[in-house]
C-alpha atoms as a PDB file:
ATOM      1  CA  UNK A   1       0.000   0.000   0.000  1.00  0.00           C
ATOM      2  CA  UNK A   2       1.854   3.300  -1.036  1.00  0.00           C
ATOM      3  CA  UNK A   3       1.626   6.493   0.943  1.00  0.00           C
ATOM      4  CA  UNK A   4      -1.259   7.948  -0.076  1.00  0.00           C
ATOM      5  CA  UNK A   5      -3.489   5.164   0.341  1.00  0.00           C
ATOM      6  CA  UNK A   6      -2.159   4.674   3.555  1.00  0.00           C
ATOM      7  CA  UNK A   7      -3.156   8.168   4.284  1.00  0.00           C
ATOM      8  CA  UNK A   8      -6.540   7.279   3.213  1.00  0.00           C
ATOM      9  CA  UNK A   9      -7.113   3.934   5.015  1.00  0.00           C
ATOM     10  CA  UNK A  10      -6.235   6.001   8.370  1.00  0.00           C
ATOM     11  CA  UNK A  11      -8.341   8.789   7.234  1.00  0.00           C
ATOM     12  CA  UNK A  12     -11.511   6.349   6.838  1.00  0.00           C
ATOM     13  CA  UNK A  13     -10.383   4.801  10.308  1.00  0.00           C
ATOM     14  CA  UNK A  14     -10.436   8.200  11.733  1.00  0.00           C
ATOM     15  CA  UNK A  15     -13.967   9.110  10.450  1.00  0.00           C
ATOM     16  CA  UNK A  16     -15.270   5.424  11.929  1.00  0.00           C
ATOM     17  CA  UNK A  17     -13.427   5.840  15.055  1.00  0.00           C
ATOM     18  CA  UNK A  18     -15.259   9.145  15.784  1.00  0.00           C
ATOM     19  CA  UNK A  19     -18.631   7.849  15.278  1.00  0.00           C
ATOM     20  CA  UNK A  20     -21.161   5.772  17.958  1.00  0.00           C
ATOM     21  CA  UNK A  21     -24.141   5.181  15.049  1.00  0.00           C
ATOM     22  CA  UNK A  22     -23.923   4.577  11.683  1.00  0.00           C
ATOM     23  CA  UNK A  23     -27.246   5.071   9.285  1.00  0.00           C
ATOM     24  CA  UNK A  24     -28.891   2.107   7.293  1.00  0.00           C
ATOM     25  CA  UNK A  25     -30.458   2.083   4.116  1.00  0.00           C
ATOM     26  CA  UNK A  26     -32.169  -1.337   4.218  1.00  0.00           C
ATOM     27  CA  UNK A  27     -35.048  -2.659   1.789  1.00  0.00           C
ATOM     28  CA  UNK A  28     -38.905  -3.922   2.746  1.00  0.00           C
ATOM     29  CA  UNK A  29     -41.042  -6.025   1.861  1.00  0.00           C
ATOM     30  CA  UNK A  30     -42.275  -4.184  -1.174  1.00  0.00           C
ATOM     31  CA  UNK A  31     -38.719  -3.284  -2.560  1.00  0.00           C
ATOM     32  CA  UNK A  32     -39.072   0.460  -1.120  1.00  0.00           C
ATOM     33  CA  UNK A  33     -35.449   1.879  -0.059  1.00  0.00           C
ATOM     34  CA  UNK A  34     -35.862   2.685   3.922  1.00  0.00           C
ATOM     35  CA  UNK A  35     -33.190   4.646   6.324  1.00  0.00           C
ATOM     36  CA  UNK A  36     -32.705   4.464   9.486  1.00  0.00           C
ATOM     37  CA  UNK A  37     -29.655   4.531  12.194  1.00  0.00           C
ATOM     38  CA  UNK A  38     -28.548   2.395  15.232  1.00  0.00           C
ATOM     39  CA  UNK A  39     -25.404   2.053  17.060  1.00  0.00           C
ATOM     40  CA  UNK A  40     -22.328  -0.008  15.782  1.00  0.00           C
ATOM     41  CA  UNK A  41     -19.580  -1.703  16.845  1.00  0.00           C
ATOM     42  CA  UNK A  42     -16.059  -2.772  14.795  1.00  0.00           C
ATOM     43  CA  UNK A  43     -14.143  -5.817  15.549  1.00  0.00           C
ATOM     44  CA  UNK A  44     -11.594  -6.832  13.459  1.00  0.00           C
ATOM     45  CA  UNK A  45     -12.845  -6.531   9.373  1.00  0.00           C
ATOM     46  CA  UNK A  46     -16.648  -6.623  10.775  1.00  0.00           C
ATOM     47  CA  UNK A  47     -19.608  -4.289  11.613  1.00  0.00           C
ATOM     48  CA  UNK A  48     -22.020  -5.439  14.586  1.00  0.00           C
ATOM     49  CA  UNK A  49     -25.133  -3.665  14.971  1.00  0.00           C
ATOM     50  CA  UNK A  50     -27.855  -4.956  17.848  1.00  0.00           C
ATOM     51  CA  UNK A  51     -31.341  -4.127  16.871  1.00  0.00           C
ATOM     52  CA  UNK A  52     -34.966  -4.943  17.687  1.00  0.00           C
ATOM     53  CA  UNK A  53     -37.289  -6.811  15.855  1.00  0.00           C
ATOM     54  CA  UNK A  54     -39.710  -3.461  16.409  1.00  0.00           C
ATOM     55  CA  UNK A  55     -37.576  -1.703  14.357  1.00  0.00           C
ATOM     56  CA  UNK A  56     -38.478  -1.927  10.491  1.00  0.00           C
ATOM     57  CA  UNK A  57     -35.015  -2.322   9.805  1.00  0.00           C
ATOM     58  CA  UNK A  58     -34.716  -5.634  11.652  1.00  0.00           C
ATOM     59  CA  UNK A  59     -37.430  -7.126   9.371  1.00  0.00           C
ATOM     60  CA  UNK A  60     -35.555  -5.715   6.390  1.00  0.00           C
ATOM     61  CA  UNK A  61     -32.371  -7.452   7.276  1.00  0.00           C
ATOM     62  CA  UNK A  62     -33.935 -10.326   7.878  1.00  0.00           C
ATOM     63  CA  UNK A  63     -35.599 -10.269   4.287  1.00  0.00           C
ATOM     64  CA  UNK A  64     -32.762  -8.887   2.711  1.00  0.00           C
ATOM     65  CA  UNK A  65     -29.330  -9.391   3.718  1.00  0.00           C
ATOM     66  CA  UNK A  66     -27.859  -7.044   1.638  1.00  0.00           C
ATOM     67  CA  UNK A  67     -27.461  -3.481   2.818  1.00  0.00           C
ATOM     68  CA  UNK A  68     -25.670  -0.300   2.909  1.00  0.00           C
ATOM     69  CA  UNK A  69     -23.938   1.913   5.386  1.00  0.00           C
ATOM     70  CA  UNK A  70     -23.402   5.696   5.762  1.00  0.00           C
ATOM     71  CA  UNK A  71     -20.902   6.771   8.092  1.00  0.00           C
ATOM     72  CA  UNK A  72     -20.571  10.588   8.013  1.00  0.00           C
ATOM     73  CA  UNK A  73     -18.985  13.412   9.900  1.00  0.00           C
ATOM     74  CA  UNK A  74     -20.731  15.555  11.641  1.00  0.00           C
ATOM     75  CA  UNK A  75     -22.085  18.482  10.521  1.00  0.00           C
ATOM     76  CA  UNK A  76     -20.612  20.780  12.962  1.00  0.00           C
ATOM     77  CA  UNK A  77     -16.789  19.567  12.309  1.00  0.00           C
ATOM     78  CA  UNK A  78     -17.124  19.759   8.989  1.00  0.00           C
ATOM     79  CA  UNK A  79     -15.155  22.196   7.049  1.00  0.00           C
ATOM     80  CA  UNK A  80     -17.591  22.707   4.068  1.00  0.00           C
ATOM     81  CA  UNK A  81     -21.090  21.227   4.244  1.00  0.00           C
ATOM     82  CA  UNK A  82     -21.168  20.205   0.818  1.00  0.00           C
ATOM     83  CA  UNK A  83     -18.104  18.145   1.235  1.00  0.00           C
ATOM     84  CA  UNK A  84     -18.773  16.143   4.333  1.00  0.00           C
ATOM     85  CA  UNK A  85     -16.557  12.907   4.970  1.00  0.00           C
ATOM     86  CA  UNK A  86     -18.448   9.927   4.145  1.00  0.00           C
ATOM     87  CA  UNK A  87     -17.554   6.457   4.171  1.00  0.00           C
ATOM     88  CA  UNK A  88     -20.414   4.170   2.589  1.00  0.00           C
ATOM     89  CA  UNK A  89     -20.667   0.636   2.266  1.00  0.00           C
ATOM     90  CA  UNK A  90     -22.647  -2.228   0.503  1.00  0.00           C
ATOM     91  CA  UNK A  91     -22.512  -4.954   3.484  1.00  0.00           C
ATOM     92  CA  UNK A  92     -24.023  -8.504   3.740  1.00  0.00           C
ATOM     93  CA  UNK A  93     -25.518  -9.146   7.304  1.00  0.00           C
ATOM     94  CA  UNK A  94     -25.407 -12.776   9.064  1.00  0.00           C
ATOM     95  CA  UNK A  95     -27.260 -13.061  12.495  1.00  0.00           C
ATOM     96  CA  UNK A  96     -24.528 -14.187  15.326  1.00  0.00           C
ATOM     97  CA  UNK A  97     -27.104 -16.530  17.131  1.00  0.00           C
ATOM     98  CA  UNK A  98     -28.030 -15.720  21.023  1.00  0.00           C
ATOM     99  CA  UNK A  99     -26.766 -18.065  23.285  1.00  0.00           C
ATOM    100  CA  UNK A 100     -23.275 -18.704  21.688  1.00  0.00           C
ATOM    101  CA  UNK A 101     -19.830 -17.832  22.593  1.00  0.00           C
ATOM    102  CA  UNK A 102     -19.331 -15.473  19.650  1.00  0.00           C
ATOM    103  CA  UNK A 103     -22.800 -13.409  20.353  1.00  0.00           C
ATOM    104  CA  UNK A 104     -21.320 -13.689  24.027  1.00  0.00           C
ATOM    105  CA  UNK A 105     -18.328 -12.260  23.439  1.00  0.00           C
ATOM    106  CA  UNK A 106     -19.433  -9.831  21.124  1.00  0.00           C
ATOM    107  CA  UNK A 107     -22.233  -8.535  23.158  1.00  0.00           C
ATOM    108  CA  UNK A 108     -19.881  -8.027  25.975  1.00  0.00           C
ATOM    109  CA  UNK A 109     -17.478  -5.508  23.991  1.00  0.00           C
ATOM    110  CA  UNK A 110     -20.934  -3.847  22.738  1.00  0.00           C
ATOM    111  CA  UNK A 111     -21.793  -3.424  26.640  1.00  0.00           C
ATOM    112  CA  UNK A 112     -18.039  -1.625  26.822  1.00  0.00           C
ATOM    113  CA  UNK A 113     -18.507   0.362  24.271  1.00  0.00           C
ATOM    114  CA  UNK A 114     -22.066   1.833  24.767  1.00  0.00           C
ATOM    115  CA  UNK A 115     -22.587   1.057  27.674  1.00  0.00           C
ATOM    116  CA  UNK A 116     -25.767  -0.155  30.829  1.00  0.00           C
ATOM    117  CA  UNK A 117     -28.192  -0.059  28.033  1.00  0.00           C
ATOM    118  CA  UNK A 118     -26.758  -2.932  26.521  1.00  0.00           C
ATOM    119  CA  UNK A 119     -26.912  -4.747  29.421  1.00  0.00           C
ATOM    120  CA  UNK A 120     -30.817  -4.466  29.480  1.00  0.00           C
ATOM    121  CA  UNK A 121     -31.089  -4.732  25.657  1.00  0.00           C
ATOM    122  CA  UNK A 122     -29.389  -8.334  26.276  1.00  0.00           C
ATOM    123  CA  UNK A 123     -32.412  -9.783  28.340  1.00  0.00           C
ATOM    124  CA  UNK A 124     -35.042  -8.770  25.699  1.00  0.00           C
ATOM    125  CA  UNK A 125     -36.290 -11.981  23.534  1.00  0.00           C
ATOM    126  CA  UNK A 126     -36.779  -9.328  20.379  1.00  0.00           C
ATOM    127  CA  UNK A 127     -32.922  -8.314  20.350  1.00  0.00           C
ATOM    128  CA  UNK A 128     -30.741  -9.553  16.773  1.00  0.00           C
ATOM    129  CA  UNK A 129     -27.168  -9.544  16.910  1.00  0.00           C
ATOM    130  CA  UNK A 130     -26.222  -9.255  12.983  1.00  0.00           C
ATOM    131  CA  UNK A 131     -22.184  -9.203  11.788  1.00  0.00           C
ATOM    132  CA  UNK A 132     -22.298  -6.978   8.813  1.00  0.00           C
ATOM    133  CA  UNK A 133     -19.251  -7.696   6.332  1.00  0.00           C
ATOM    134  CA  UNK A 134     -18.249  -4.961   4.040  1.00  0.00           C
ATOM    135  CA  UNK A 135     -18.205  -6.205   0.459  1.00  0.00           C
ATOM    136  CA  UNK A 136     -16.930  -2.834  -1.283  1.00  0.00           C
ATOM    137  CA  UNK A 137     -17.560   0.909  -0.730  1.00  0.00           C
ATOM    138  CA  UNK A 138     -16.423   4.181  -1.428  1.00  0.00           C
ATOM    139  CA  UNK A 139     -15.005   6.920   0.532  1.00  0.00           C
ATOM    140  CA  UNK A 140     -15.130  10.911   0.261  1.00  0.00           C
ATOM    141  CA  UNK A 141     -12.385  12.793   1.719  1.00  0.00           C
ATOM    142  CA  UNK A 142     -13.757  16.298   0.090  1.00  0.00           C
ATOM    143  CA  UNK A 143     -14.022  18.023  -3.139  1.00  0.00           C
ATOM    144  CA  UNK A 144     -12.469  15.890  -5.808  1.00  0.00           C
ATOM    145  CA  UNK A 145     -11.380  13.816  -3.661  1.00  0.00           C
ATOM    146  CA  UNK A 146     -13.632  10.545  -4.187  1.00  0.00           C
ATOM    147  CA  UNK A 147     -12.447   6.817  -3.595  1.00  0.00           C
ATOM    148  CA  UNK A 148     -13.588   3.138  -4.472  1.00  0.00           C
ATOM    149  CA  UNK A 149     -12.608   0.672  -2.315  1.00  0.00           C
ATOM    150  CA  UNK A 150     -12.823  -3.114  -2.812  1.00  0.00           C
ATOM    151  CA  UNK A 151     -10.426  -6.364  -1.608  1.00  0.00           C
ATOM    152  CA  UNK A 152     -11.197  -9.018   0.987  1.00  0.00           C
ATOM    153  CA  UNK A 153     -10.433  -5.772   3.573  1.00  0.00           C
ATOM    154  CA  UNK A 154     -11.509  -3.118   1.598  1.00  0.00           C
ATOM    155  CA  UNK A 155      -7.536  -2.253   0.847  1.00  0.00           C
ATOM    156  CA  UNK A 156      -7.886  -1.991  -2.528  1.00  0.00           C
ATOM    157  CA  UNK A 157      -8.553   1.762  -3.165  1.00  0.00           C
ATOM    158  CA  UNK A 158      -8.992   3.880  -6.127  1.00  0.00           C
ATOM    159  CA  UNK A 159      -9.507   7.212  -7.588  1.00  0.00           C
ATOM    160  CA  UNK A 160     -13.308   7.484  -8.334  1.00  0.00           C
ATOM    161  CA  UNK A 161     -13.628   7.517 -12.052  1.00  0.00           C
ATOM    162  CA  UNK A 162     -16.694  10.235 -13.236  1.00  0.00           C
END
């Protein structure tokens, strides 16, 4: 990985780091696009997300694996509205079943990271614990400044081509 793709893969780390929620864009039932947000949590190459089967989203993912993510700065840090830092990303989700090790583990570092709530969240029946893997994305830094990226780990990244 040269320099400047290093720059960028820290860059996109940054922007992930400094977030709690990401937003979903799942589909329903009828094929209509629907948003939505929820808080995350990255381990290793994968997205976890703990939602309720209340929440139209759950339904979606479980009728539709496929799905995208938004991660984007915040309005107030950014330097030029227009040109927010976004990292998006076309993910497949796979439920981590309740009960296991894995979910276990994983809903432990969830607890750390977001805390009491999570605790609670745990002992409610309705509660899906989905590991979202990032199949590829792209990335904008700013202006002109637009990125593919694709590779088992997303390190394969490239100019955006108009």
């Amino acid at each position: 990985m040269n320099t400047d793709q290093s720059h960028i893969q820290s860059a996109i780390e940054a922007l992930v780091n400094s977030l709690k929620s990401v937003q979903l864009a799942t589909l329903n039932a009828e094929q209509h696009p629907e948003i939505s947000y929820t808080p995350f949590m990255r381990l290793d190459d994968a997205y976890y997300i703990f939602i309720s089967e209340l929440a139209s989203h759950t339904q979606n993912i479980l009728l539709q694996p496929k799905l995208s993510l938004l991660f984007i700065e915040d309005e107030q840090s950014a330097k030029n509205i227009f040109a927010r830092k976004r990292l998006s990303l076309n993910v497949l989700a796979s439920e981590c079943k309740q009960g296991t090790e894995q979910c276990t583990f994983i809903l432990d570092e969830f607890e750390q990271q977001h805390g009491k709530t999570v605790s609670l969240l745990r002992q409610l029946p309705d509660f899906h614990l989905f590991k979202l893997t990032a199949e590829n994305g792209s990335y904008v830094q700013g202006f002109g400044q637009a990125f593919d990226l694709s590779g088992k780990h997303l390190e394969v990244i490239q100019v955006k081509k108009m």
